[in-house]
Protein backbone atom coordinates (compact mmCIF):
# COMPACT_ATOMS: atom_id res chain seq x y z
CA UNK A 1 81.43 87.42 18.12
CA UNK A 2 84.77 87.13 15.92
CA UNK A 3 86.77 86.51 19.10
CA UNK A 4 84.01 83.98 20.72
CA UNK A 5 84.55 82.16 17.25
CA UNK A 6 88.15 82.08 17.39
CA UNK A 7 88.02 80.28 20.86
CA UNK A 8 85.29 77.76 20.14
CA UNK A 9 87.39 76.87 16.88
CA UNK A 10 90.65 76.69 19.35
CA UNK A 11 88.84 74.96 21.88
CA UNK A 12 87.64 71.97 19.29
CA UNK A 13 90.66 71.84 17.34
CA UNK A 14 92.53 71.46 21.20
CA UNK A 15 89.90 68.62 22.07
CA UNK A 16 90.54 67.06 18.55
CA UNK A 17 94.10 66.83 19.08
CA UNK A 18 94.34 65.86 22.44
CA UNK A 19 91.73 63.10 22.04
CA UNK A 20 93.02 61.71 18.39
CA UNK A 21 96.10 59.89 20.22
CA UNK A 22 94.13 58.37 23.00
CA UNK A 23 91.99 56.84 20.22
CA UNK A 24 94.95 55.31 18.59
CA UNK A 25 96.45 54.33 21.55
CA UNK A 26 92.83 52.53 22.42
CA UNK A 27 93.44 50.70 19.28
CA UNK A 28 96.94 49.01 19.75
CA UNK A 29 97.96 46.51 21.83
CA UNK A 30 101.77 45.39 22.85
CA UNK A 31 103.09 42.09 20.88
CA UNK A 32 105.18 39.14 22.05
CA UNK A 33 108.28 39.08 22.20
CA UNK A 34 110.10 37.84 19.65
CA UNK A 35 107.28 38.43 17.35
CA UNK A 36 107.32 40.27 13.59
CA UNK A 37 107.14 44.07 13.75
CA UNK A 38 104.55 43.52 10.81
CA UNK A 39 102.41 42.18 13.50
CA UNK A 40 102.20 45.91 15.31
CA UNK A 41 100.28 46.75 12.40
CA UNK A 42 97.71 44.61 12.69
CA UNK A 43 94.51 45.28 14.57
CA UNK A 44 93.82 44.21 17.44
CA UNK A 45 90.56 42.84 16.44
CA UNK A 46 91.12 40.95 13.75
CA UNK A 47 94.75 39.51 16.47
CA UNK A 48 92.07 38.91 18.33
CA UNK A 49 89.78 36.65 16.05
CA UNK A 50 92.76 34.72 14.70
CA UNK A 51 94.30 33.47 18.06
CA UNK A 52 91.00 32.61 19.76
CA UNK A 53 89.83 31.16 16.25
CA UNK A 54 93.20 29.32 16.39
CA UNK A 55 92.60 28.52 20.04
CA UNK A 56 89.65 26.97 18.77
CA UNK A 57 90.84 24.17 16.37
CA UNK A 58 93.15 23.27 18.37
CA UNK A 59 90.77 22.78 20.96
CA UNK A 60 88.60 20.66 18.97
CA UNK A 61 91.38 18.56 17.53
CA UNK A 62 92.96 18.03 20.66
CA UNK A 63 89.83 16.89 22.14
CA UNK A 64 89.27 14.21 18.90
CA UNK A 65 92.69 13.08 19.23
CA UNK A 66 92.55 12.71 23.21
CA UNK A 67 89.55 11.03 22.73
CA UNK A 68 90.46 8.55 20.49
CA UNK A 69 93.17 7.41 22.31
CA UNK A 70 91.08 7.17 25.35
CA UNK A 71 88.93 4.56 23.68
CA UNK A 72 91.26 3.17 21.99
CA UNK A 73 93.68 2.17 24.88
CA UNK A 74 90.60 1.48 27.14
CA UNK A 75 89.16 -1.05 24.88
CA UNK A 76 92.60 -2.75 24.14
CA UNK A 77 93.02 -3.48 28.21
CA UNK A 78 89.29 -4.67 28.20
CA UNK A 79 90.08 -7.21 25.58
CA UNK A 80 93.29 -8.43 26.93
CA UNK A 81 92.19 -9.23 30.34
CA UNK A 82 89.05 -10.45 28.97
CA UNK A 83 91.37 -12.95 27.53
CA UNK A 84 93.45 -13.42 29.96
CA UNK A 85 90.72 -14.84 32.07
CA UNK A 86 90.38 -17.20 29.15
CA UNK A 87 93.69 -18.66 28.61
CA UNK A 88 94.66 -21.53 28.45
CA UNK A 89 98.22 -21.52 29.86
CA UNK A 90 100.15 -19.19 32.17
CA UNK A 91 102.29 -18.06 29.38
CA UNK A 92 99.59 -16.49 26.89
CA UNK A 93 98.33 -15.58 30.34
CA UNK A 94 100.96 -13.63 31.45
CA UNK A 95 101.73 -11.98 27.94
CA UNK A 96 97.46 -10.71 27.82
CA UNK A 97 97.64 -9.45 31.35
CA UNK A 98 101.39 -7.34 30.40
CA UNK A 99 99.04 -6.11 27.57
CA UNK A 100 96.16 -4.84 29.51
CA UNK A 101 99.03 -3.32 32.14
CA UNK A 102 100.24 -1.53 29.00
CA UNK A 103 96.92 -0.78 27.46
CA UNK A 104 95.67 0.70 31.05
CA UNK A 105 99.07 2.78 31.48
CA UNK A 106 98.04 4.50 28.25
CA UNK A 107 94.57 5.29 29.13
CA UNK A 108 95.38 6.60 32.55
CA UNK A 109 98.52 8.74 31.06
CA UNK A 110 95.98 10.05 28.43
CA UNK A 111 93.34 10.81 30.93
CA UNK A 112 95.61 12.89 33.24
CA UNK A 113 97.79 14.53 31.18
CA UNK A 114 95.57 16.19 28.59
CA UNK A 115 96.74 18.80 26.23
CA UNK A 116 95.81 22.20 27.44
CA UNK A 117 94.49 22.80 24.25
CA UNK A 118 91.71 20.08 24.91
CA UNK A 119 91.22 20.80 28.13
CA UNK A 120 90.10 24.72 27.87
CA UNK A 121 87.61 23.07 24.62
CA UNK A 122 85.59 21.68 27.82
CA UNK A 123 82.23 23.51 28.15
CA UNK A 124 83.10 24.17 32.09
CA UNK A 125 86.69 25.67 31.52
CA UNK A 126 87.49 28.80 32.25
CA UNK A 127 88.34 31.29 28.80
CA UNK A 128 89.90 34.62 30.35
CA UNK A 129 90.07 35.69 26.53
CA UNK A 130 86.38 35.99 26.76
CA UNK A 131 86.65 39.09 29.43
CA UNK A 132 88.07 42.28 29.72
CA UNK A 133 89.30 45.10 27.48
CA UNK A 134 90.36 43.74 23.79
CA UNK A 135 93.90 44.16 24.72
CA UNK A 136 93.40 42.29 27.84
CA UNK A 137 91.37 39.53 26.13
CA UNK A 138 94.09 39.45 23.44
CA UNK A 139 97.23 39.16 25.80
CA UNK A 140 95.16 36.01 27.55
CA UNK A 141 94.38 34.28 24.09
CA UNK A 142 97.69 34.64 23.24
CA UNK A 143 99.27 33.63 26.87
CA UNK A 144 96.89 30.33 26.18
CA UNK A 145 98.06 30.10 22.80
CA UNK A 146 101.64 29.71 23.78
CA UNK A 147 100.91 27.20 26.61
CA UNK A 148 98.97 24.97 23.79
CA UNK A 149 102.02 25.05 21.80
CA UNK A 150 104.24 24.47 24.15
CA UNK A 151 102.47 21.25 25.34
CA UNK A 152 102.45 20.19 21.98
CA UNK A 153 105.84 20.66 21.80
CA UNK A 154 106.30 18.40 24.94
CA UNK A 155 104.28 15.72 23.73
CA UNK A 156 106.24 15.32 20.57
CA UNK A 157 109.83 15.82 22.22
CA UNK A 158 112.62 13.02 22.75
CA UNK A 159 112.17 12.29 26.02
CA UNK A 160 108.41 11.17 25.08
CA UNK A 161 109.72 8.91 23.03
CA UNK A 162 112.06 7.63 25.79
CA UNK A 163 109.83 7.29 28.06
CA UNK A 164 107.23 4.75 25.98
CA UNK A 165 109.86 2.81 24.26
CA UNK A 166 111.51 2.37 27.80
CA UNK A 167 108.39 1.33 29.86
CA UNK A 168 107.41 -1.21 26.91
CA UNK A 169 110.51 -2.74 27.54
CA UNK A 170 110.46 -2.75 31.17
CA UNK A 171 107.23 -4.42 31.06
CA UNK A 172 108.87 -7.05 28.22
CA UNK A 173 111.41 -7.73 30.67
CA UNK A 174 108.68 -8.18 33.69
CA UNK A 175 106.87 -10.70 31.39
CA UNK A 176 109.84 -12.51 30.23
CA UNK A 177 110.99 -13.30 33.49
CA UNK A 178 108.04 -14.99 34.41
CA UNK A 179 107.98 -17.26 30.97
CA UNK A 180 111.12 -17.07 29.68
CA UNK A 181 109.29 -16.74 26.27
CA UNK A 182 111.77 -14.64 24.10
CA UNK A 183 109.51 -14.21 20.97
CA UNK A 184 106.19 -13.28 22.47
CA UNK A 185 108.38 -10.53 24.60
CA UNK A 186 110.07 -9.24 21.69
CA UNK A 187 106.88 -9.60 19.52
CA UNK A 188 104.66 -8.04 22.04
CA UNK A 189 107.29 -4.99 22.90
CA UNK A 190 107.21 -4.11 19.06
CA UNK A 191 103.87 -3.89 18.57
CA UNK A 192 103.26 -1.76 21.61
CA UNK A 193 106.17 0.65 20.62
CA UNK A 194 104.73 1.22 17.46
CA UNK A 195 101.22 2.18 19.04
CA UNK A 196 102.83 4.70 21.07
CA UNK A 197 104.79 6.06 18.51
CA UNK A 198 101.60 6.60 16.62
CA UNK A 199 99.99 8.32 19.45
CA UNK A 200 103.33 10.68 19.61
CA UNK A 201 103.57 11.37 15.84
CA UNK A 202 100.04 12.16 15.88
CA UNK A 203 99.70 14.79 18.31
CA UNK A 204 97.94 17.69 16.96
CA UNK A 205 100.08 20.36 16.03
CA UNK A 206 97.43 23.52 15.42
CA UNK A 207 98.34 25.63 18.08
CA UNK A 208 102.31 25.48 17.69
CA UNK A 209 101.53 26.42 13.56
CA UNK A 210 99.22 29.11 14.47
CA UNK A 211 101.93 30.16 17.01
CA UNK A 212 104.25 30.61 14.11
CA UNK A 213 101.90 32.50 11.93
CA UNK A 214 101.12 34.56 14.38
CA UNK A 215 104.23 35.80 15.31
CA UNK A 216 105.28 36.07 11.90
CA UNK A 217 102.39 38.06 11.62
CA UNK A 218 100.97 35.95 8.58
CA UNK A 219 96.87 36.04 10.29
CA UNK A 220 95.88 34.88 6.88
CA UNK A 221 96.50 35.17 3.20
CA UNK A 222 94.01 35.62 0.27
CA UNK A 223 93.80 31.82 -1.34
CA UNK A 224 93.33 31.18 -4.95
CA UNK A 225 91.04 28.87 -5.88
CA UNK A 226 90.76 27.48 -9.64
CA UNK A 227 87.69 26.00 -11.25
CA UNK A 228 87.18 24.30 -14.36
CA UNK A 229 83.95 25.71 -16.03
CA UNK A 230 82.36 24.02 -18.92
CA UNK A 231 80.77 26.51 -21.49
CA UNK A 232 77.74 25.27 -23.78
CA UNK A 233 78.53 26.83 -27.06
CA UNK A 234 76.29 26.06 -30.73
CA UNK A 235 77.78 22.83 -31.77
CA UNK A 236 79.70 22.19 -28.90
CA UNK A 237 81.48 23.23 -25.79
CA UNK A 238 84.46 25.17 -24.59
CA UNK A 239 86.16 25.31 -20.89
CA UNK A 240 87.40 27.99 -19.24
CA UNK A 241 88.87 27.93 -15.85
CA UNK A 242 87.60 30.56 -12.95
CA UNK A 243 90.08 32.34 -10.63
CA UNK A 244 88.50 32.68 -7.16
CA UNK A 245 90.71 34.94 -5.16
């Protein structure tokens, strides 16, 4: 009996430490390169909830922001040919219809070429972080997370920039020599510059922060909130002020 004891204790202590690793190894899954080693440490889990949470926001940011501009530029090349059909002289006419052109090259160029981020918020796009093993699902939510930033990245970059500025002046220079109106062309260039400058400077930047913090291995900090509390005393009153951590 002494020696059938001694081998069930040998056996289970074997089975212990032969299955103790697998567990742990169940439990982590690789990083990015580049990223923090304090990001090794982190669960998978909870890697897990902060890049699809972060996948997320973006999501439904992009999609606000995308939106917006949609409308926006749509209704600003319904106006000006509206208009257009209006004027009075080929001049103002000319100057409306460069407008809609304008107005309609921003809706189409927001239609198109959506952020990723907005596009996988869609209710019919595919989410392979939704499948699979959690290291599997994480690896995906973080491959999409990376794409979002990058795109954001992209949107905001120089040659963006270039590429508005230069097409409002090309179509300037289209109007101008059709008129020869010098003000309206300059006047008319500015003010479309500046709207797609705002569209640029706006574009959400969730998913390239998130990126950051992620890598960095920051998935969240504990936040400190402070209240001011009034106190009903005899006579009176004191405040105090509460420390939510």
């Amino acid at each position: 009996m002494r020696l059938l004891g001694t081998v069930a204790t040998g056996a289970l202590f074997t089975a212990l430490t032969t299955m103790t690793p697998g567990v742990a190894r169940a439990q982590s899954c690789p990083v990015p390169e580049g990223a923090s080693p304090a990001l090794a440490s982190v669960e998978p889990s909870r890697r897990l909830s902060f890049v699809t949470g972060a996948l997320e926001t973006a999501g439904a940011k992009s999609d606000r922001w995308g939106g917006f501009w949609r409308v926006a530029f749509q209704t600003s090349a319904a106006v000006h040919f509206s208009l257009a059909h209006l004027a009075d002289n080929d001049a103002t006419r000319v100057d409306l219809i460069a407008g809609g052109v304008k107005s309609t090259a921003g809706f189409l160029f927001a239609a198109v070429l959506r952020l990723p981020a907005e596009r996988h918020y869609d209710a019919w796009a595919d989410r392979p972080w939704e499948e699979g093993d959690v290291c599997t699902r994480l690896a995906a939510a973080e491959a999409a997370l990376e794409k979002d930033a990058k795109f954001e990245q992209r949107a905001r970059s120089i040659g963006m920039h270039a590429l508005g500025i230069s097409f409002n002046i090309g179509v300037g220079v289209a109007a101008y020599l059709v008129h020869r109106r010098l003000w309206s062309v300059v006047t008319a260039t500015l003010v479309g510059g500046a709207v797609g400058e705002t569209r640029i400077f706006t574009t959400p930047t969730v998913a390239t922060e998130a990126l950051a913090d992620y890598r960095g291995g920051k998935l969240g900090s504990a936040k400190v909130a402070v209240t001011p509390i009034f106190l009903p005393q005899p006579g009176g009153g004191e405040f105090a002020l509460a420390l939510t951590f």
